[in-house]
Each structure stands twice: as structure tokens, then as C-alpha cells.
Protein backbone atom coordinates (compact mmCIF):
# COMPACT_ATOMS: atom_id res chain seq x y z
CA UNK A 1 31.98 22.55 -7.42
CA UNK A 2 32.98 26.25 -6.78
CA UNK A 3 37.02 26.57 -7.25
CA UNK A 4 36.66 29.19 -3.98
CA UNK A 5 36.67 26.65 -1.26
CA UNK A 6 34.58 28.15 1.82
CA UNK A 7 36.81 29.60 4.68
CA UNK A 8 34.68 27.65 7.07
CA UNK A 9 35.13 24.24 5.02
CA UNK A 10 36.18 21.28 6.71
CA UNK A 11 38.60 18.21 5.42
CA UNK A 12 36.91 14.88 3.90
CA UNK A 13 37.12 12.55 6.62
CA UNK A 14 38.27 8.96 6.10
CA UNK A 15 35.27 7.10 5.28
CA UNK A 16 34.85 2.77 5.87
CA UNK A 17 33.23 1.22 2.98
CA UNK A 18 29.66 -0.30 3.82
CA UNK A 19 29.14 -3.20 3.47
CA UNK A 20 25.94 -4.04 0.89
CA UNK A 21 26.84 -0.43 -0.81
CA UNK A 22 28.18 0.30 -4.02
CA UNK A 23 29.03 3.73 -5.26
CA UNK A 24 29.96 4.73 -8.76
CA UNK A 25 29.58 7.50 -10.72
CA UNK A 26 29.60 8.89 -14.85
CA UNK A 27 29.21 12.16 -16.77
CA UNK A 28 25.48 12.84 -18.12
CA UNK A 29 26.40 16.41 -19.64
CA UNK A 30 23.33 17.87 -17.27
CA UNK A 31 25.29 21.66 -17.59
CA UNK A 32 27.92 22.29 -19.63
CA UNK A 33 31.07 21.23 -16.75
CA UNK A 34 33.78 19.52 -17.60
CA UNK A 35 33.01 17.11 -14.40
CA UNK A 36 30.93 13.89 -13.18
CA UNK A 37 27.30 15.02 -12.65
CA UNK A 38 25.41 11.30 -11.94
CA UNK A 39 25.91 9.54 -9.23
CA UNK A 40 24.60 5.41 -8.83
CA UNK A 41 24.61 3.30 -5.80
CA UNK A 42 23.73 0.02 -5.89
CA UNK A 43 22.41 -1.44 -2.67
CA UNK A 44 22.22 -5.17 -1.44
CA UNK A 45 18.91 -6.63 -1.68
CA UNK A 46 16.84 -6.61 1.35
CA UNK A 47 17.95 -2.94 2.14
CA UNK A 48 15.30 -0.50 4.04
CA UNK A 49 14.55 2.98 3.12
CA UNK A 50 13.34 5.71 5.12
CA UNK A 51 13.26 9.19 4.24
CA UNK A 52 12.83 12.91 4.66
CA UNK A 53 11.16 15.65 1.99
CA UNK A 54 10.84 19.31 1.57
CA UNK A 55 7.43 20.39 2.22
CA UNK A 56 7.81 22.82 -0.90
CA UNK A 57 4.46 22.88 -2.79
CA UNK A 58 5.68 22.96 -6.26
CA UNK A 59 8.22 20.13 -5.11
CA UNK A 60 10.02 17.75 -7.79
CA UNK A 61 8.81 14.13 -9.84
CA UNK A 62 11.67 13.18 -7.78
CA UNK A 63 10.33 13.85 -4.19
CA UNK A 64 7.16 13.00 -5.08
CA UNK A 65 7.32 9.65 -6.17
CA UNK A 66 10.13 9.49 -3.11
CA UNK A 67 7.49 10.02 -0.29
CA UNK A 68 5.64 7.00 -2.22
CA UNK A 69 8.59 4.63 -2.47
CA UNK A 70 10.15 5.20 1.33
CA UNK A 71 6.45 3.98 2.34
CA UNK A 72 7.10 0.52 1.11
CA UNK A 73 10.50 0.61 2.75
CA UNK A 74 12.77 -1.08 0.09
CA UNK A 75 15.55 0.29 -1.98
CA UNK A 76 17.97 -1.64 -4.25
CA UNK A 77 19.40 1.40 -6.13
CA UNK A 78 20.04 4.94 -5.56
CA UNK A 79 20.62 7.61 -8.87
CA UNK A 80 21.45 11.46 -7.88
CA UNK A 81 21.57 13.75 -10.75
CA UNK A 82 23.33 16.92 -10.58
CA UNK A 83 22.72 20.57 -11.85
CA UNK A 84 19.32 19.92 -13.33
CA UNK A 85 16.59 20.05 -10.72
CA UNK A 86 13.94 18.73 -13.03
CA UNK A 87 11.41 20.24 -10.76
CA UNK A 88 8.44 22.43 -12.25
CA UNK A 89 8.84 20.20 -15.37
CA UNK A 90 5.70 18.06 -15.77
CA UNK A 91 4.59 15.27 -17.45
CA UNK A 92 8.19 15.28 -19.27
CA UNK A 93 10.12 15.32 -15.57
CA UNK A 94 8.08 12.59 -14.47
CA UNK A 95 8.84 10.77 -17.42
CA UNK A 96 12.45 11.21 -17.59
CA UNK A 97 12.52 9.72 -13.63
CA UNK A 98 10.35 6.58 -14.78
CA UNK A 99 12.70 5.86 -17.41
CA UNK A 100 15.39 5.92 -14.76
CA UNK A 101 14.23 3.80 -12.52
CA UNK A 102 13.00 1.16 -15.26
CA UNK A 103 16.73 1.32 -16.93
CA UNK A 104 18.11 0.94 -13.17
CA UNK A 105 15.54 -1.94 -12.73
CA UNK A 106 15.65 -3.64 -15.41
CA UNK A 107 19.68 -4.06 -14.68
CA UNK A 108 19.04 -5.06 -11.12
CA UNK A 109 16.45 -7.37 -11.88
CA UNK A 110 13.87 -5.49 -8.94
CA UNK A 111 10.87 -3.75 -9.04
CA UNK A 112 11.02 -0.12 -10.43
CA UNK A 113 9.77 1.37 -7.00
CA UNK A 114 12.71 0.28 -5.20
CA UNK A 115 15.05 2.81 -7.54
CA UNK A 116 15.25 6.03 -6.02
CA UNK A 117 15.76 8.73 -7.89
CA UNK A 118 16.98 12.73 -7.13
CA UNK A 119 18.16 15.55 -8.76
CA UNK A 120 19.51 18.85 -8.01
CA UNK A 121 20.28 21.83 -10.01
CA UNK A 122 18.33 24.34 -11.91
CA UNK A 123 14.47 24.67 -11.88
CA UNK A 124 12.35 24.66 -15.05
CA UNK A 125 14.18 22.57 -17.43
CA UNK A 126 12.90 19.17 -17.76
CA UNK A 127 15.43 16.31 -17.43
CA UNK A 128 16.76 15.41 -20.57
CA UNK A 129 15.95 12.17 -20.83
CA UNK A 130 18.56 11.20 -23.56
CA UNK A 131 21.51 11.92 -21.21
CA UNK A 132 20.07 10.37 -18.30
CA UNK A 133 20.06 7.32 -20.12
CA UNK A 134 23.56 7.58 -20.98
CA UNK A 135 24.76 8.94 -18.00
CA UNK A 136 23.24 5.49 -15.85
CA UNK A 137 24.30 3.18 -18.59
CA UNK A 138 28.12 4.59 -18.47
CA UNK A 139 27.61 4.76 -14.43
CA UNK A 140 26.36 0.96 -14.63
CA UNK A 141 29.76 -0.52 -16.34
CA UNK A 142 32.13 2.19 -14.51
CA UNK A 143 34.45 1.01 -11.50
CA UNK A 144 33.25 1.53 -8.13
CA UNK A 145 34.75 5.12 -6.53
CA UNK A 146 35.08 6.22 -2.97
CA UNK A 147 32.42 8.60 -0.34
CA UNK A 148 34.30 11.82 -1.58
CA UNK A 149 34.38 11.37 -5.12
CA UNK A 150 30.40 10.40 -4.50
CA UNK A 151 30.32 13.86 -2.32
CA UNK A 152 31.87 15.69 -5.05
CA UNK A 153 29.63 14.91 -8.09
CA UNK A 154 26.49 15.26 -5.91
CA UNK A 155 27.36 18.89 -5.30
CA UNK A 156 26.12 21.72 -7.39
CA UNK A 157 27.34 25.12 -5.90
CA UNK A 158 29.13 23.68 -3.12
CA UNK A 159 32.86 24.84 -2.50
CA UNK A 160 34.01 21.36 -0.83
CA UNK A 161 32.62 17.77 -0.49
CA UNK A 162 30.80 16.93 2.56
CA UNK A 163 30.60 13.42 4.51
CA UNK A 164 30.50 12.08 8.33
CA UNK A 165 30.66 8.80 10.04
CA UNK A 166 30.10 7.20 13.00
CA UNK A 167 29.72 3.85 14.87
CA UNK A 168 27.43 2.25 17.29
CA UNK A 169 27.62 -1.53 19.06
CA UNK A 170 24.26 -2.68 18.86
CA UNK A 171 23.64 -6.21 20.59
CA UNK A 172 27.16 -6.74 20.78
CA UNK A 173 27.80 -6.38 17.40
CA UNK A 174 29.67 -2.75 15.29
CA UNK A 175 27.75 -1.00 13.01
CA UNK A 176 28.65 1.89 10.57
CA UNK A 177 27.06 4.84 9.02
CA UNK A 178 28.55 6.56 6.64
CA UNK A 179 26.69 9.60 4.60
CA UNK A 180 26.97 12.35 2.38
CA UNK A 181 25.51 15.58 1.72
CA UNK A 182 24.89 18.25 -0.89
CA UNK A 183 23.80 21.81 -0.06
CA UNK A 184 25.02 25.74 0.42
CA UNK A 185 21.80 27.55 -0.59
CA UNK A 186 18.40 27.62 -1.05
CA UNK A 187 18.68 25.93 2.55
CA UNK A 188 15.56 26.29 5.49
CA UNK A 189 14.53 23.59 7.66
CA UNK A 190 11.62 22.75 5.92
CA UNK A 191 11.69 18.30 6.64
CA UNK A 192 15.05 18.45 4.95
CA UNK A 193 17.51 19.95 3.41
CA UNK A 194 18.97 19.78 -0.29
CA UNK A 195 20.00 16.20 -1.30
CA UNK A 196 21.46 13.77 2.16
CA UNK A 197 22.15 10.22 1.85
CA UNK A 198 23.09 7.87 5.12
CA UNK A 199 24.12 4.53 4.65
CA UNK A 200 24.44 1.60 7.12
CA UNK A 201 25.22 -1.73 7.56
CA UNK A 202 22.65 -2.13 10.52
CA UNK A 203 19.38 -4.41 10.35
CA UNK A 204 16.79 -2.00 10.90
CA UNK A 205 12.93 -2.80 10.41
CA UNK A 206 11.95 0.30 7.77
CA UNK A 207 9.05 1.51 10.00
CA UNK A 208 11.52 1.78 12.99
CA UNK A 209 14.25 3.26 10.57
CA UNK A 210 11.70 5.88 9.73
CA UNK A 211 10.76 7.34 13.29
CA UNK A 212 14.55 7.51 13.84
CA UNK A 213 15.14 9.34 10.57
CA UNK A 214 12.33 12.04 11.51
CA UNK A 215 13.33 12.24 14.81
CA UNK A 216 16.54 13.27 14.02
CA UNK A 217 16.08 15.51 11.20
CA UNK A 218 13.60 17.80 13.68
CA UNK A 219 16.86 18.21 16.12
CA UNK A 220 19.61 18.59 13.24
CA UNK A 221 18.47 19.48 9.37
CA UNK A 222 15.44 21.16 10.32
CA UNK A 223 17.21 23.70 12.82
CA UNK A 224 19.68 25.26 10.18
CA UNK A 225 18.95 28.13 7.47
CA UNK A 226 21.31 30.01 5.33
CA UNK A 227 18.53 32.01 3.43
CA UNK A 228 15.33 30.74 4.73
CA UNK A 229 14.37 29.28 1.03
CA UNK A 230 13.20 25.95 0.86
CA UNK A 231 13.77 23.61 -1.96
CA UNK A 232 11.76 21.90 -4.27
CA UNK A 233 14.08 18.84 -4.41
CA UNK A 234 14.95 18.75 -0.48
CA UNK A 235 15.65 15.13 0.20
CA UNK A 236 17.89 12.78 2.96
CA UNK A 237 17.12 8.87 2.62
CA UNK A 238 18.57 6.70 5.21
CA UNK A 239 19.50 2.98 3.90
CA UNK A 240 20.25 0.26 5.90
CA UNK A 241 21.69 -2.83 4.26
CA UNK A 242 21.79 -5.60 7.26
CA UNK A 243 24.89 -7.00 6.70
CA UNK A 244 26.65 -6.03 10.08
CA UNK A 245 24.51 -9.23 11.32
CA UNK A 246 22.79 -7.35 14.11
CA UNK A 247 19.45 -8.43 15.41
CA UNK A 248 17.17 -6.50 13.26
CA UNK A 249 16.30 -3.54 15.32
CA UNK A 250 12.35 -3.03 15.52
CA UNK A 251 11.74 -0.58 18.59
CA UNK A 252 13.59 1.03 21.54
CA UNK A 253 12.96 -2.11 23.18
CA UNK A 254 15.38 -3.61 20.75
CA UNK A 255 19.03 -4.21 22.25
CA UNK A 256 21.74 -0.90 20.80
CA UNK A 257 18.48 1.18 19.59
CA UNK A 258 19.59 3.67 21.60
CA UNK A 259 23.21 3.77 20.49
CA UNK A 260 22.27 3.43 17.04
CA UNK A 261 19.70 6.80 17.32
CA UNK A 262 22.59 8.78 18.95
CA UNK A 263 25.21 7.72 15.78
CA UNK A 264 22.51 8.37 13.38
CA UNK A 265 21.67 11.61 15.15
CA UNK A 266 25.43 12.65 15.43
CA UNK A 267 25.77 11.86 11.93
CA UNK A 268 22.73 14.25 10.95
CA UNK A 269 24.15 16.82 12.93
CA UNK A 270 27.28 16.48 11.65
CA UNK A 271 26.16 16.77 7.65
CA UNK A 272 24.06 19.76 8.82
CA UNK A 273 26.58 21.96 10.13
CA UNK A 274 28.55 21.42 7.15
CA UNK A 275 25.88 22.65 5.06
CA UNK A 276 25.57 25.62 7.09
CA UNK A 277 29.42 25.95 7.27
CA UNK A 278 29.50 26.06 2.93
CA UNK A 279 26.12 28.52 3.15
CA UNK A 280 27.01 30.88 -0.18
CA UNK A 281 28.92 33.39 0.73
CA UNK A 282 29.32 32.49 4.91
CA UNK A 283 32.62 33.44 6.20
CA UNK A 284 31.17 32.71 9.80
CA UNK A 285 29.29 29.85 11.12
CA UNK A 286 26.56 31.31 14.00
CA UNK A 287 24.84 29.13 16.57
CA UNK A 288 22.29 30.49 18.31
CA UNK A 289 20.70 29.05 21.85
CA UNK A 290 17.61 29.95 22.78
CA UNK A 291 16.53 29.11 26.37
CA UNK A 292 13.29 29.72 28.86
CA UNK A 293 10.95 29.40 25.68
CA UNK A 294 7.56 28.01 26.85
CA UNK A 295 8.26 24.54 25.07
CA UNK A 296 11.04 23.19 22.32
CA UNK A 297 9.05 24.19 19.70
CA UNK A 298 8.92 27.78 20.53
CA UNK A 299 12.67 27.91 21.12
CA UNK A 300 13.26 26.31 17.96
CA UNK A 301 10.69 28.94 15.99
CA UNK A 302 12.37 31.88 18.29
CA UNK A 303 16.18 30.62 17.04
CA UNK A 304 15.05 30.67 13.15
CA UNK A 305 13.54 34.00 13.06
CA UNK A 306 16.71 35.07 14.34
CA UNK A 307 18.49 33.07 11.99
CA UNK A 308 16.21 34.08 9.27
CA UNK A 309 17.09 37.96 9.65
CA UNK A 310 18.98 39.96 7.20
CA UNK A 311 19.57 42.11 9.54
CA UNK A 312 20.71 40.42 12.06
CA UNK A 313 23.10 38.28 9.43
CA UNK A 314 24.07 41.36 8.06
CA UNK A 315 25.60 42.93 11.53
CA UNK A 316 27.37 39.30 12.05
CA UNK A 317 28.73 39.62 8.80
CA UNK A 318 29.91 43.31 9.95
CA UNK A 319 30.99 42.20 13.41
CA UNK A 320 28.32 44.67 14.55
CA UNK A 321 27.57 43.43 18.47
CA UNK A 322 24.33 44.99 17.92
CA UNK A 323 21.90 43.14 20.26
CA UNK A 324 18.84 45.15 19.30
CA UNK A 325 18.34 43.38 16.06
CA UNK A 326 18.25 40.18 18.01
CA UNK A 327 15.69 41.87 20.21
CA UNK A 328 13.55 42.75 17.15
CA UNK A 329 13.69 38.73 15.69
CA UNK A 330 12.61 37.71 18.78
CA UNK A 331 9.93 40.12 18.77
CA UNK A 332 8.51 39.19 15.48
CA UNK A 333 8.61 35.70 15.74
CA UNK A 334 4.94 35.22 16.29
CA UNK A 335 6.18 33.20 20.04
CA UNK A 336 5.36 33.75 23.41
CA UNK A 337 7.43 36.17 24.61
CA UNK A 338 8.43 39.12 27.24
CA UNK A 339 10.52 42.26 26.54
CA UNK A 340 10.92 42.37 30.36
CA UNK A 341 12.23 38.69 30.99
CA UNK A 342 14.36 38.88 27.90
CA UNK A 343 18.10 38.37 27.98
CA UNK A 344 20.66 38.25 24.90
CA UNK A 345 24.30 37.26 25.04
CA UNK A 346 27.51 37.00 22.35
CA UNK A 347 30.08 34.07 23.24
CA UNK A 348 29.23 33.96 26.19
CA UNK A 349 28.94 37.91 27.36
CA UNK A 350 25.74 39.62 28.42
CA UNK A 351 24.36 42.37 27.03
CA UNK A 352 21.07 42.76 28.31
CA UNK A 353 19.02 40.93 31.27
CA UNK A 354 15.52 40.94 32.32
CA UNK A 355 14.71 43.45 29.57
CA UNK A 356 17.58 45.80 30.50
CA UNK A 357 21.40 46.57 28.79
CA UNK A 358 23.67 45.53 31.78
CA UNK A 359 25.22 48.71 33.27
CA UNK A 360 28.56 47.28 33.22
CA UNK A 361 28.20 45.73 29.44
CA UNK A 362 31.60 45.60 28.02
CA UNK A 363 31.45 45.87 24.44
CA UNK A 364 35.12 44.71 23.28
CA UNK A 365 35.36 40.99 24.47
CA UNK A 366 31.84 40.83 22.05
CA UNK A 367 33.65 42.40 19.22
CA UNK A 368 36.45 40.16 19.31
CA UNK A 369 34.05 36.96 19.49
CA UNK A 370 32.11 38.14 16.52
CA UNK A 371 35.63 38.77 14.69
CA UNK A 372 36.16 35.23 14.84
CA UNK A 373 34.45 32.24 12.00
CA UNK A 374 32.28 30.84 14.92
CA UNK A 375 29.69 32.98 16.39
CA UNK A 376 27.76 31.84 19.57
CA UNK A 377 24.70 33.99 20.26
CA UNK A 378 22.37 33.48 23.02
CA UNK A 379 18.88 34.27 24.12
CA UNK A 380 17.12 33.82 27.01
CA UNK A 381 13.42 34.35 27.16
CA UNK A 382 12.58 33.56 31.32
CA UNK A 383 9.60 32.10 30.99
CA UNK A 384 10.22 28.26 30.89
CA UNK A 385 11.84 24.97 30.40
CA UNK A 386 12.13 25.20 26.34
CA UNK A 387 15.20 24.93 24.58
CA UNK A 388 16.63 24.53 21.51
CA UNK A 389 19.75 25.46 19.22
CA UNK A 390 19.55 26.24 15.76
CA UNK A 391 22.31 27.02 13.13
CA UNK A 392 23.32 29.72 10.34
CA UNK A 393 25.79 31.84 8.84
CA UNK A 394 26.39 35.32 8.03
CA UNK A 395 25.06 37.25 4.98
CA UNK A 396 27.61 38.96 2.39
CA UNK A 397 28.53 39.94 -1.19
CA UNK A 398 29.52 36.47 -1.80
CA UNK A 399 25.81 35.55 -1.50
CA UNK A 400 24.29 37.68 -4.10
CA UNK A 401 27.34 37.59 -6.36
CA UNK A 402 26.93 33.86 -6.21
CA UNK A 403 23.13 33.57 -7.41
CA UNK A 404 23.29 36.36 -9.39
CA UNK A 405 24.86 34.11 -12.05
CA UNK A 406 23.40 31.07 -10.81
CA UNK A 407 22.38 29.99 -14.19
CA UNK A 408 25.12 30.89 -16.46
């Protein structure tokens, strides 16, 4: 992890163990750090899966044979490997994961297919397969650690760890979710983003675990950007050991599958803004509200090309109040849309309504909201019921400095 901790960085939070989940963690040497860079959890047996992937074409071995596994819907183990991607690698990446999971199976006694495997790091260097096997053999006989040192040796070029909880009673009985996430470029909503993990000790039928996991990821990691690049590992698996003795939940019908959506959703959102909030470079965190879009959708599509903008990152970054490069991202977002219904807002201040700068527009109480770290801006289009809010930060120095020398 970056020694420059984010200014928009939040604390670890105190973190319950799960029950049914094991986390440890060794050195495999991936880059030359003088850190942890492989992380194992060991799951109960009888855990579901679920999961989430980047839509990248030239995507990983890693997500790839992921999208295969979460169909069956079992997971016993979990290996993350940090700051080697292994993606655009081949036959030899493919490899190296196979011999992963068969090292992982073999000591679990279990079917390869229910080892997940994901990495994260550089692209175009196939794993090497000799320190993968050392790293899980000296992360199989270490002690078990805690969620943040897990957070921490997931991480690549993030500044802090990241991690949220939550609870939910379902049929009378408290459940937990814990999770952890790695990410602060190379972000775009694209099904995921960078490398989430979400554990519980719910009963949750995988199918059912599945349409909760998309569901949420389309109001939470696929509504934040930092650079609109997608990645080829982009990956969050949801897990979900059983042992908090609920009722297996199967269906909305099923008693707390409501509660336990809104905890896994509050958890997604949670891990989400705190990639946003460690986006390379950021020293503000924007949300932007887009209202009277014909449908969700279009509000959602309308927030990201905003979001998406140099420009418009740029004059955030600058504390510019300069509303007419929100005018042009709405304008080139390919949505429905009407220069004469349009309205655009800072924290809370109009600028312009129905297509017009208010006469009265007061610039000052706009500069001294976009002076602050959180930046609200807001769009109305007038011509319906959609609505959505999507998240990003600003665009500096720190940004190119930071990728510039990405590799060395």
C-alpha cells in the first residue's frame, strides 16, 4: 500500500469474526515489496457463492473460470493474489490458477472448482507459478489474522485498507456480513469493480444469493468511476457460510429476505464509496444526483458521463463552479434529454433552471461547497420519474504521477 494515505480515507472499522471463515495470509514475492501479497480464506463446507465480473473482453484465467465456478454455487476456499494481474497471460495464467486451486484442494479435501481464485496487479506477466505455490503452502500452515490485515495485503495501489459490516435479524435469528475491498484505479462500473469479497454467516440458497448480489452491485459498484477504465480482473464474490442457523433463505417470500438485501446492499454501498474515496489522486469525493430522467437507467447513464468527464473532474479538482461543463456531459451522453427543461445545482444551490442561469445565482456559497472534500452536484432533467445517484472523485496531478510509475 501507498505510504500517502488518501485525505478522504476512512478508519478500519471493528470487524466480528464470521463464523465458518478463516482468513490468513503469506508472502509470495509477486513484486519486489517487502509486504504480504497472498491472501487464503478457508470457508466451512456447505458455503454458497455468488458473484460479480468485469465485462472486460480481454478479462483474466481468474474471472473466467470465476463466472464458471459461482454457477455451481459452492466455495470451500478463497486465494487473492496481489500485484500480478495474471491477465493477458495465456495458456501459462491459466495454468498457474489450476495449480492453485488443485494445491488448495487437495489440502481441503474438495473438488478443485470450489477454490476460487483472483489476482490483481500488473497486466502481461504470467503468474509465476513457483511462488504461488509457496506463497499458499506458507499461507496454509500460517496463524489465522484479522479483516484489516486481510484488507491490507489484498490492496495494490491503495493508500488505506477498506472493510464494512452490517447486521440483519432474519427469522428471528442475527446475521453478519462482513467484507473487504481492493481498488483506487482502473475503476468504472462495468458488473464490478477491482477485487470485493462479502462474507456471511446467513443460510442463503446460491441462486437466491446471486439475484441479491446483482441486484445490488447495479445500485452501488456499478454507479462509481474514478477514470472510467474497466478492469480485466474486476471481481466481488459474496459467501455465505450458514452457520448463524437461519432458515435457509430461498426467495423474498422467505422470512428477513428483505432485511438481509438492505445489509448486503448497505454493505456494497459502503465498500464502493470507499473505493471512490481512495480514487488515485482524489482529494474530493463527488456525488452526483440526477433526477427527471425518463427511467433509472437513463439517470444512471446521464450521472456517469458526468462522472466520466475530465473536464468536469478537472474544474472540481479546481473548485471551478463551472456548470457549463455539466451541461455539456449531459449533452453527450447519448440520453434523452432537453436543454430547455434542464436544471444543474452545487450542494444544494441552483445555477440554472429550465434551461436558463438563475438571475439571482450567487456564485460564493458554490465556491465554498466545492472547497470542501465532499462535493454534491445535481441535475435535473424535467422530463420524468428516473433517478439515480452515482459516485466519483476529482482529477489531479496525483493521478498521473501515480500511474506514470505504475510499474516500477
Amino acid at each position: 500500500m501507498s505510504e500517502a494515505v488518501s485525505p478522504l480515507a476512512r478508519p478500519f472499522p471493528a470487524m466480528p469474526p464470521i463464523s465458518g471463515v478463516t482468513l490468513r495470509i503469506a508472502r509470495a514475492g509477486y513484486k519486489d515489496w517487502g509486504r504480504c501479497d497472498l491472501t487464503y480464506v478457508e470457508l466451512a463446507p456447505g458455503t454458497a457463492v455468488a458473484g460479480v465480473f468485469t465485462r472486460n473482453v480481454c478479462c483474466s484465467s481468474e474471472v473466467e473460470l470465476g463466472r464458471e465456478q459461482v454457477k455451481a454455487g459452492a466455495a470451500r476456499a478463497l486465494v487473492v493474489n496481489a500485484g500480478n494481474a495474471n491477465a493477458f497471460t495465456g495458456y501459462r495464467g491459466r495454468e498457474a490458477v489450476e495449480a492453485i486451486m488443485a494445491q488448495v484442494a487437495a489440502h481441503l479435501d474438495c473438488p478443485p472448482a470450489e477454490v476460487l481464485v483472483s489476482s490483481t496487479g500488473v497486466i502481461g506477466v504470467p503468474l509465476p507459478k513457483d511462488k504461488a505455490q509457496a506463497g499458499v503452502a506458507a499461507a496454509l500452515a500460517a496463524a489465522p489474522c484479522d479483516w484489516e490485515v486481510a484488507a491490507r495485503t489484498i490492496g495494490t495501489t491503495d493508500t488505506f485498507p477498506k472493510g464494512a459490516s452490517a447486521q440483519a435479524i432474519v427469522g428471528g435469528v442475527t446475521v453478519t456480513l462482513c467484507a473487504i475491498i481492493k481498488g483506487s484505479g482502473m475503476i468504472a462500473p462495468d458488473m464490478a469493480t477491482m477485487l470485493g469479497y462479502i462474507f456471511t454467516d446467513a443460510a442463503v440458497e446460491p441462486r437466491f444469493l446471486q439475484e441479491l448480489l446483482s441486484a445490488a452491485n447495479r445500485e452501488t459498484f456499478s454507479c462509481i468511476t474514478v477514470d472510467s477504465d474497466t478492469s480485466t480482473s474486476d471481481t466481488v464474490l459474496a459467501f455465505a457460510t450458514g452457520k448463524a442457523g437461519n432458515a435457509p433463505l430461498v426467495s423474498f417470500d422467505s422470512p428477513g429476505a428483505d432485511a438481509f438485501a438492505a445489509a448486503l446492499r448497505d454493505v456494497c454501498r459502503q465498500l464502493a464509496h470507499l473505493v471512490v474515496r481512495d480514487g488515485e489522486g482524489a482529494q474530493k469525493f463527488i456525488a452526483i444526483t440526477v433526477s427527471g430522467a425518463v427511467s433509472d437507467d437513463s439517470a444512471c447513464r446521464v450521472g456517469l458521463a458526468i462522472a466520466n468527464s475530465p473536464l468536469v473532474k478537472t474544474a472540481i479538482a479546481g473548485g471551478d463552479a463551472n456548470w457549463g461543463r455539466v451541461v455539456m456531459a449531459v449533452g453527450k451522453a447519448g440520453e434523452p434529454a432537453d436543454r430547455d427543461r434542464l436544471s444543474i445545482g452545487f450542494g444544494g444551490v441552483w445555477a440554472a433552471r429550465d434551461g436558463q442561469p438563475l438571475a439571482d445565482y450567487d456564485e460564493a456559497p458554490v465556491a465554498a461547497h466545492l472547497a470542501g472534500q465532499e462535493v454534491d452536484i445535481e441535475v435535473d432533467l424535467g422530463l420524468g420519474e428516473g433517478r439515480a445517484t452515482v459516485w466519483t472523485c476529482d482529477l489531479t496531478h496525483g493521478y498521473i504521477s501515480i500511474n506514470a510509475d505504475y510499474r516500477s
